[in-house]
C-alpha atoms as a PDB file:
ATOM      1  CA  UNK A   1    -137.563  10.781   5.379  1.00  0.00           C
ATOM      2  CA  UNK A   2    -136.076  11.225   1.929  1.00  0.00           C
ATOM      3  CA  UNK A   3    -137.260   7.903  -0.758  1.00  0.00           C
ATOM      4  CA  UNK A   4    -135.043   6.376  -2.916  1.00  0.00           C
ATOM      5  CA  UNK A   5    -136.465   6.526  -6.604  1.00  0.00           C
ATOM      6  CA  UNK A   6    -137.124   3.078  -7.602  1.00  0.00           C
ATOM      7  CA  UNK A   7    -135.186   2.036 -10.625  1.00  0.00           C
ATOM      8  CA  UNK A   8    -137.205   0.422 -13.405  1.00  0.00           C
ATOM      9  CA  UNK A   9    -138.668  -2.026 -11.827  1.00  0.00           C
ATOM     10  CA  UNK A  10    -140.614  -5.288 -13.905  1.00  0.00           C
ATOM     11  CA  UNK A  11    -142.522  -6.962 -12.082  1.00  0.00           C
ATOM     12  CA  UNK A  12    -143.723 -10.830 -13.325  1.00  0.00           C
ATOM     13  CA  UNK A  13    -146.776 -12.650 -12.316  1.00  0.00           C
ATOM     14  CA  UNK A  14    -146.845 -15.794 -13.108  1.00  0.00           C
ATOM     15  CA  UNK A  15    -151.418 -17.446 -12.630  1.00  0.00           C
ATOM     16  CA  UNK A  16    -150.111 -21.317 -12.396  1.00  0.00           C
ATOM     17  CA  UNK A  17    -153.209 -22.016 -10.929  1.00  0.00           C
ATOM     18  CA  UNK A  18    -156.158 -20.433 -13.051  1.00  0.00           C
ATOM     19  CA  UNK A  19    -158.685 -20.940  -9.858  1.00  0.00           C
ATOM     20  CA  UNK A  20    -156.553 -17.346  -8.855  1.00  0.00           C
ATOM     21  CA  UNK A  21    -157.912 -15.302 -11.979  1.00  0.00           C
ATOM     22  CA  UNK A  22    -161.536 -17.132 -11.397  1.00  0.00           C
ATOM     23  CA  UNK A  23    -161.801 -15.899  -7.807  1.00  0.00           C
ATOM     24  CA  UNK A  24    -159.832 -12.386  -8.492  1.00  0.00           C
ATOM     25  CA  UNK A  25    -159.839 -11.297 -12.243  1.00  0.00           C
ATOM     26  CA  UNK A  26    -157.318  -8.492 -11.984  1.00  0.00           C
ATOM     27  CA  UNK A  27    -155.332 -10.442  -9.392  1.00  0.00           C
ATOM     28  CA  UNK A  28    -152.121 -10.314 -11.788  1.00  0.00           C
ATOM     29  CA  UNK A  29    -152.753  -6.234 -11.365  1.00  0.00           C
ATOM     30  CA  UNK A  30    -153.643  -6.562  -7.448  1.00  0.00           C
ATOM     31  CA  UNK A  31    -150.313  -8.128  -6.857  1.00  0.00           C
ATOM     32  CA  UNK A  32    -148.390  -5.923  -9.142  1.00  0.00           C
ATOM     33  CA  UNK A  33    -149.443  -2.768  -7.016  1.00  0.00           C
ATOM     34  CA  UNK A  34    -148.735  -4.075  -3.609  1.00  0.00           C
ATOM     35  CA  UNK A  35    -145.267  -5.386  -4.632  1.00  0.00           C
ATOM     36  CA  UNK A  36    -144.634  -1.973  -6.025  1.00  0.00           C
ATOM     37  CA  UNK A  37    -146.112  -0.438  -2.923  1.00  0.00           C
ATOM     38  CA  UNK A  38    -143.908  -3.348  -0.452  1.00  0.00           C
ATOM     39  CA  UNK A  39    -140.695  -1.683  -2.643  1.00  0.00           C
ATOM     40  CA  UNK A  40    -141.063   1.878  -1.919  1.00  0.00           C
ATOM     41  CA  UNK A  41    -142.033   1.479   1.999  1.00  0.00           C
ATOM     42  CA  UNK A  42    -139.198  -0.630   1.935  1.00  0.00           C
ATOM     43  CA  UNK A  43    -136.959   1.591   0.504  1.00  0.00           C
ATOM     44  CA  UNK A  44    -138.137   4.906   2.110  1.00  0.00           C
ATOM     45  CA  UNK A  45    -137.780   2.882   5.526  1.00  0.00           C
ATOM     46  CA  UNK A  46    -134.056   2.985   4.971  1.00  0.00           C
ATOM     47  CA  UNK A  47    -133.679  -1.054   3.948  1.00  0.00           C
ATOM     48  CA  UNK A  48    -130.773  -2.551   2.303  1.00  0.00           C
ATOM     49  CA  UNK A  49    -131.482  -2.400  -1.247  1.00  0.00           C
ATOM     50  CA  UNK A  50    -128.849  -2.898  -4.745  1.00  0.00           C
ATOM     51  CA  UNK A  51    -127.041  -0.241  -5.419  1.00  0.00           C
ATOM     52  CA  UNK A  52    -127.024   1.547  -9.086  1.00  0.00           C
ATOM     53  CA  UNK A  53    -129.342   2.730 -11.653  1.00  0.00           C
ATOM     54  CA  UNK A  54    -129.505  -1.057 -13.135  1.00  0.00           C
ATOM     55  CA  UNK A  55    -133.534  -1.921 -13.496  1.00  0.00           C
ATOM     56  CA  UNK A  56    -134.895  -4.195 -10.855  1.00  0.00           C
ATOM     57  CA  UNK A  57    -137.188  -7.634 -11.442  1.00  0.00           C
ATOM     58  CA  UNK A  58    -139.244  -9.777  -8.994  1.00  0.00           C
ATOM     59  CA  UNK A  59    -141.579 -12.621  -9.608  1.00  0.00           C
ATOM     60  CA  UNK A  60    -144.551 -13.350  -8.048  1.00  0.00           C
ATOM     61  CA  UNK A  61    -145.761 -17.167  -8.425  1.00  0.00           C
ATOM     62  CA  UNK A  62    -149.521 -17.715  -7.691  1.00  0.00           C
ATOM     63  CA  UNK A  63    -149.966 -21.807  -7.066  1.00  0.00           C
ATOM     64  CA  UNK A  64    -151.289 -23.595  -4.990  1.00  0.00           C
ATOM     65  CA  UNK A  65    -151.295 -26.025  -2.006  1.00  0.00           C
ATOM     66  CA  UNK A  66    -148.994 -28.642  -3.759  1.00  0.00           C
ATOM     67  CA  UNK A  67    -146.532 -26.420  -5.131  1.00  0.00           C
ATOM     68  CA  UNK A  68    -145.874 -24.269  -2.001  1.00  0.00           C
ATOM     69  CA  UNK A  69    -145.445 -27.640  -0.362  1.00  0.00           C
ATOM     70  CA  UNK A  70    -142.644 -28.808  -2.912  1.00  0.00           C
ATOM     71  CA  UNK A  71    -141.212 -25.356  -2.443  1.00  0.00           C
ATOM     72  CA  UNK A  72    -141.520 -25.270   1.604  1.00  0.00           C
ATOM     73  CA  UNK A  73    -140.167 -28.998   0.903  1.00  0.00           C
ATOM     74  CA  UNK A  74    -137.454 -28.286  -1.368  1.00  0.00           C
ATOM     75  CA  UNK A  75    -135.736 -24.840   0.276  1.00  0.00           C
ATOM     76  CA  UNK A  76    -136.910 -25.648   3.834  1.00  0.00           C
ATOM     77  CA  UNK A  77    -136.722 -29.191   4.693  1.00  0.00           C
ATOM     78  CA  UNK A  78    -140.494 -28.874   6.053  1.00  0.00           C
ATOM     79  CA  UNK A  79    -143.101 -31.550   4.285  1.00  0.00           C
ATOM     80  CA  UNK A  80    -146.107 -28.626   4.517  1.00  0.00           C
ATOM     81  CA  UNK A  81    -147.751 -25.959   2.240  1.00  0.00           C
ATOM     82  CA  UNK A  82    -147.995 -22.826   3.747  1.00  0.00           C
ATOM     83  CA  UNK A  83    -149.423 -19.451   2.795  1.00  0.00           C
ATOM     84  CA  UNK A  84    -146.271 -16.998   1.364  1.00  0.00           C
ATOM     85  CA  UNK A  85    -142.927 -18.140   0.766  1.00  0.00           C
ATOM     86  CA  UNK A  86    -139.945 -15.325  -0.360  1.00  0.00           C
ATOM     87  CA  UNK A  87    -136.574 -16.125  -1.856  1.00  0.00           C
ATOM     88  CA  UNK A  88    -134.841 -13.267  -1.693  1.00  0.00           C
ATOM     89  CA  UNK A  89    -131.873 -13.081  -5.254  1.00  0.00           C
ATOM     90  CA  UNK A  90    -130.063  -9.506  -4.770  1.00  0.00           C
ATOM     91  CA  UNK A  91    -127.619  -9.614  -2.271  1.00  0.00           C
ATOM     92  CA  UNK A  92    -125.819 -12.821  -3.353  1.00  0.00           C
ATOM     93  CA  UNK A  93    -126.048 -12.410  -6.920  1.00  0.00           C
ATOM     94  CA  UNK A  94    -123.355 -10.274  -8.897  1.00  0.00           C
ATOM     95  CA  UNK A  95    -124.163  -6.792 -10.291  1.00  0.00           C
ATOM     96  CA  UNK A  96    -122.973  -5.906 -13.728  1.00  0.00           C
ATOM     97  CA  UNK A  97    -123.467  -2.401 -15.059  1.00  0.00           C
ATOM     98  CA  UNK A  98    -127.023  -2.157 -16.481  1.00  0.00           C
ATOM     99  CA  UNK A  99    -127.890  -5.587 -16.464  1.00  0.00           C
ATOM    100  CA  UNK A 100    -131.193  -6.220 -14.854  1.00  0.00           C
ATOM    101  CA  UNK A 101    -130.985  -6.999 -10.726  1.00  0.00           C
ATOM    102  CA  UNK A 102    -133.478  -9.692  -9.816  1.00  0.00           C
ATOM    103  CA  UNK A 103    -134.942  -8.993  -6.410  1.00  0.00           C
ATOM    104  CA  UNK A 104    -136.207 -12.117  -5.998  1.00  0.00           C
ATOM    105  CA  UNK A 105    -139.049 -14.436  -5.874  1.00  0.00           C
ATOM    106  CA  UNK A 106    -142.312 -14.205  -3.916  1.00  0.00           C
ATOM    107  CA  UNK A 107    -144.849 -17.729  -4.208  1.00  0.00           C
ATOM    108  CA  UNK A 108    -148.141 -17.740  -2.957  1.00  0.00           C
ATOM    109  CA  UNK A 109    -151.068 -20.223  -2.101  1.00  0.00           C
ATOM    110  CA  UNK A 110    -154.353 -20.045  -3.175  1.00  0.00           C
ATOM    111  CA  UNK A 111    -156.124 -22.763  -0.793  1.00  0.00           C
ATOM    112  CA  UNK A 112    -154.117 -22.073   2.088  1.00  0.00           C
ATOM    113  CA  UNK A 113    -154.638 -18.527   1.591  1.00  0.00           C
ATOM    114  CA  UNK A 114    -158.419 -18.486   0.670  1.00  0.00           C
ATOM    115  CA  UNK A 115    -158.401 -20.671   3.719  1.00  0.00           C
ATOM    116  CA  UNK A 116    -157.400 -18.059   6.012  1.00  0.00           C
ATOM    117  CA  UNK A 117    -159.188 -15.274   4.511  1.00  0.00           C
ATOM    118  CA  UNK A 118    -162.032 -16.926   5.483  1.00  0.00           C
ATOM    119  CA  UNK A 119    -161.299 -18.004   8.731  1.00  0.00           C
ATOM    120  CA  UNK A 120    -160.181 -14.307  10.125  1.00  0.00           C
ATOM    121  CA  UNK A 121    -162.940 -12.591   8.290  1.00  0.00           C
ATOM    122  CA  UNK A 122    -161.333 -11.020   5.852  1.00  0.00           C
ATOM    123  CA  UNK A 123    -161.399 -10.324   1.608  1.00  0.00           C
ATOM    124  CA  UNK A 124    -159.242 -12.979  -0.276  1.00  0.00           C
ATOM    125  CA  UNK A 125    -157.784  -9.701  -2.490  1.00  0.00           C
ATOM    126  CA  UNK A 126    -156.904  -7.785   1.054  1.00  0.00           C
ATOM    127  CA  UNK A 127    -155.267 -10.982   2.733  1.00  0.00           C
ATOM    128  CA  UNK A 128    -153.302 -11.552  -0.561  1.00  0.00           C
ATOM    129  CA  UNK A 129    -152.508  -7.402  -0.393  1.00  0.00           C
ATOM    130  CA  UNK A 130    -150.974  -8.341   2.655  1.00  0.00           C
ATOM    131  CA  UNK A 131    -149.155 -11.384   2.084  1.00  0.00           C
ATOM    132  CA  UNK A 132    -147.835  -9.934  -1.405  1.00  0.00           C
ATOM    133  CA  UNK A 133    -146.159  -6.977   0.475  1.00  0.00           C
ATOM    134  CA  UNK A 134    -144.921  -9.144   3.413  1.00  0.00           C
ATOM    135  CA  UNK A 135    -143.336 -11.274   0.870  1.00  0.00           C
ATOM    136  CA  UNK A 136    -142.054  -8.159  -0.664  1.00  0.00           C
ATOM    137  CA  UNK A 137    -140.058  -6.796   2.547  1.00  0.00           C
ATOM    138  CA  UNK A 138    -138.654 -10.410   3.738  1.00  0.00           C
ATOM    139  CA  UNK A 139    -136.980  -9.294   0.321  1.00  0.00           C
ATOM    140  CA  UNK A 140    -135.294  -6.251   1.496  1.00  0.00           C
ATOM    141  CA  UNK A 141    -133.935  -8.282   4.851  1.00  0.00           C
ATOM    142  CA  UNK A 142    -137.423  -7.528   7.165  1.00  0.00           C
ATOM    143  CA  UNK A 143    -137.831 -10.985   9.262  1.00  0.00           C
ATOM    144  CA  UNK A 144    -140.566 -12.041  12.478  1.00  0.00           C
ATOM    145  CA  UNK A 145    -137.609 -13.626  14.198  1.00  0.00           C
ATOM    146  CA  UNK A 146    -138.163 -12.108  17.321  1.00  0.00           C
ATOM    147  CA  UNK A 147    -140.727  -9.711  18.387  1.00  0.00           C
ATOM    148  CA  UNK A 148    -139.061  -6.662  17.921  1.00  0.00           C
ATOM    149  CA  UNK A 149    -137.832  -7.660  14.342  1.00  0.00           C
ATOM    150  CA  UNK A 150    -141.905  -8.320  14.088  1.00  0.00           C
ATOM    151  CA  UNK A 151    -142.865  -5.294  15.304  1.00  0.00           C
ATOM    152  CA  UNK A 152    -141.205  -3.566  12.684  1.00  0.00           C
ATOM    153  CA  UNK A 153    -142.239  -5.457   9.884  1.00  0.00           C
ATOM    154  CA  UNK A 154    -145.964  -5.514  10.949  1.00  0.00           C
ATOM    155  CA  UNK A 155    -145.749  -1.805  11.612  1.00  0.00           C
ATOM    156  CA  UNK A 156    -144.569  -1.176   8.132  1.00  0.00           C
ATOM    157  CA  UNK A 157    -146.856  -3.759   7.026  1.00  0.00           C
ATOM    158  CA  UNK A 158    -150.195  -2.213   8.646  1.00  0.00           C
ATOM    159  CA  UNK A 159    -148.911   0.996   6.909  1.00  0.00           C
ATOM    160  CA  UNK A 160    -148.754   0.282   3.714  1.00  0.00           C
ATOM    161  CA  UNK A 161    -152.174  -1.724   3.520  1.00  0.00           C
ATOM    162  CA  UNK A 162    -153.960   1.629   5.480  1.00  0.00           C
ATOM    163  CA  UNK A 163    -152.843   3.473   2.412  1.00  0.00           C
ATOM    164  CA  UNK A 164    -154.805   1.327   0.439  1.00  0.00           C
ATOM    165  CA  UNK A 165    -157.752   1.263   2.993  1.00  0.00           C
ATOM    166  CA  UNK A 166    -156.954  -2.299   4.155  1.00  0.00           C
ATOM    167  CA  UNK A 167    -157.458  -2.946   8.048  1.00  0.00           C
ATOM    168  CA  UNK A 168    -154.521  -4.082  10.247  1.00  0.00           C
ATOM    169  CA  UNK A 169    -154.208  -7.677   8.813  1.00  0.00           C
ATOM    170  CA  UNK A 170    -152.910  -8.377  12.679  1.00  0.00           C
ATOM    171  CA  UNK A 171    -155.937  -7.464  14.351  1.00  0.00           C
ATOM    172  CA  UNK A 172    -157.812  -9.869  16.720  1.00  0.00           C
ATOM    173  CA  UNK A 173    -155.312 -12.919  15.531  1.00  0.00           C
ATOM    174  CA  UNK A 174    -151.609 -13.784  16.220  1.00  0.00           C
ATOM    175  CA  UNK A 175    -148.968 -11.772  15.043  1.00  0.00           C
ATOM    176  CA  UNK A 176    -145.903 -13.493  12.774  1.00  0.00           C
ATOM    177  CA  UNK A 177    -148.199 -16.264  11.938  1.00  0.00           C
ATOM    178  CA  UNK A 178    -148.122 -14.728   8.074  1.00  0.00           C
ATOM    179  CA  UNK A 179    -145.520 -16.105   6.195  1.00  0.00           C
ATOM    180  CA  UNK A 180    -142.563 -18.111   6.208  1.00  0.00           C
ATOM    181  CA  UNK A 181    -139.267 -17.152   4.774  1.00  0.00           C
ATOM    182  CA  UNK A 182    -137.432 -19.251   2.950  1.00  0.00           C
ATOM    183  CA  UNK A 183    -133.630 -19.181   2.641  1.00  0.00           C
ATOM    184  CA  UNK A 184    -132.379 -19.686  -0.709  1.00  0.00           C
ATOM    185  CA  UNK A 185    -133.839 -18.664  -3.920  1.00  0.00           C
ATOM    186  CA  UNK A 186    -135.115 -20.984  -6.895  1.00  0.00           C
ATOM    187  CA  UNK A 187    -134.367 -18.806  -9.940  1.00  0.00           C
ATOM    188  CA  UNK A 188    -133.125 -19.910 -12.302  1.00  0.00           C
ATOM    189  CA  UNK A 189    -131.295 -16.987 -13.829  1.00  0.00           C
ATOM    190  CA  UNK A 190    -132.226 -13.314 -13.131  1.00  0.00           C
ATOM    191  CA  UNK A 191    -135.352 -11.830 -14.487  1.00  0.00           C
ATOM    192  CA  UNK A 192    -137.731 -13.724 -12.130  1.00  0.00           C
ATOM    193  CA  UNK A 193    -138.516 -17.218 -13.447  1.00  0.00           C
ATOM    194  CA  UNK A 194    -139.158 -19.495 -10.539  1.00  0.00           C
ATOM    195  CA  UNK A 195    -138.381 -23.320 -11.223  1.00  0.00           C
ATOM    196  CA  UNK A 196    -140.290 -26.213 -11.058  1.00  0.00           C
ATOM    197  CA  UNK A 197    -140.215 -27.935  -7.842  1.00  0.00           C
ATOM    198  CA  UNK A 198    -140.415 -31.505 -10.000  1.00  0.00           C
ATOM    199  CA  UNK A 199    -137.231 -30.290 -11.723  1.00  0.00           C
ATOM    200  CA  UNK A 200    -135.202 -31.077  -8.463  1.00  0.00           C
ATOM    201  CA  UNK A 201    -137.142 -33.771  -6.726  1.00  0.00           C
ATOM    202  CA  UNK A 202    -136.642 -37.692  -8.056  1.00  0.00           C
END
């Protein structure tokens, strides 16, 4: 299967919780290569993707427990944290020329997902390998509805992390249990800033 060159793509991390750098120093450069990676098996799997030369962004938010709640709260109606949540930007947002396309916006949990790391036996910097790349494809229009929209997602998922000598994240636990997606984005303008919960709640 031919791949799509990827367009210049920037890729923003934003550490709001410093407890992430403590427990994984190059975390900002873990996430950056598994988003990158999540992009190109997306996009040599045939996805949806923007059309044009125009550079692509994405953020990736690593919080915590309280924000992903606010967020889960705020775009989902459900009162919870919870490991991953994606807002996908591209495919209502307007493209002009060479202006920047903002994929979206990927937020992730440190206590939930240090939480589960431990619980299924695995590395904090693989689990968050996995949930930065399934963040990445719910995206490009990949969902767990059902279980054959699962079973293509986790197969692309298990994939791309045995590339990078991860295990299959799915092994010996429930499938689809991963991550969330959430429906509407909470950018603020492209180029990948996510907004403050607080901003929006009284």
């Amino acid at each position: 299967m031919s791949v799509r060159k990827i367009p210049s793509l920037r890729i923003a991390v934003l550490v709001e919780t410093p407890a992430w750098s403590k427990r994984l120093p190059a975390v900002a450069v873990l996430v950056r290569k598994f988003a990158r990676a999540g992009v190109k098996a997306a996009l040599a799997d045939g996805a949806p993707h923007p059309k044009g030369a125009a550079p692509w962004t994405l953020t990736l938010l690593l919080a915590d427990d309280a924000e992903l709640k606010a967020l889960n709260h705020d775009f989902r109606g459900k009162a919870k944290p919870t490991n991953v949540l994606s807002f996908p930007a591209w495919e209502d947002a307007p493209q002009r020329g060479s202006a920047p396309v903002n994929l979206g916006d990927i937020a992730v949990a440190l206590t939930t997902t240090a939480g589960e790391s431990r619980k299924q036996g695995k590395r904090l910097a693989d689990h968050l390998a996995h949930l930065t790349v399934h963040g990445v494809l719910h995206l490009f229009g990949y969902d767990h509805l059902d279980d054959s929209q699962a079973h293509d997602m986790e197969s692309l998922e298990r994939t791309v992390l045995a590339r990078h000598g991860i295990s299959d994240p799915y092994f010996l636990r429930p499938a689809r249990k991963a991550a969330p997606r959430a429906r509407k984005s909470p950018v603020v303008k492209p180029g990948g800033r996510i907004r403050k919960a607080a901003r929006t709640r009284t």
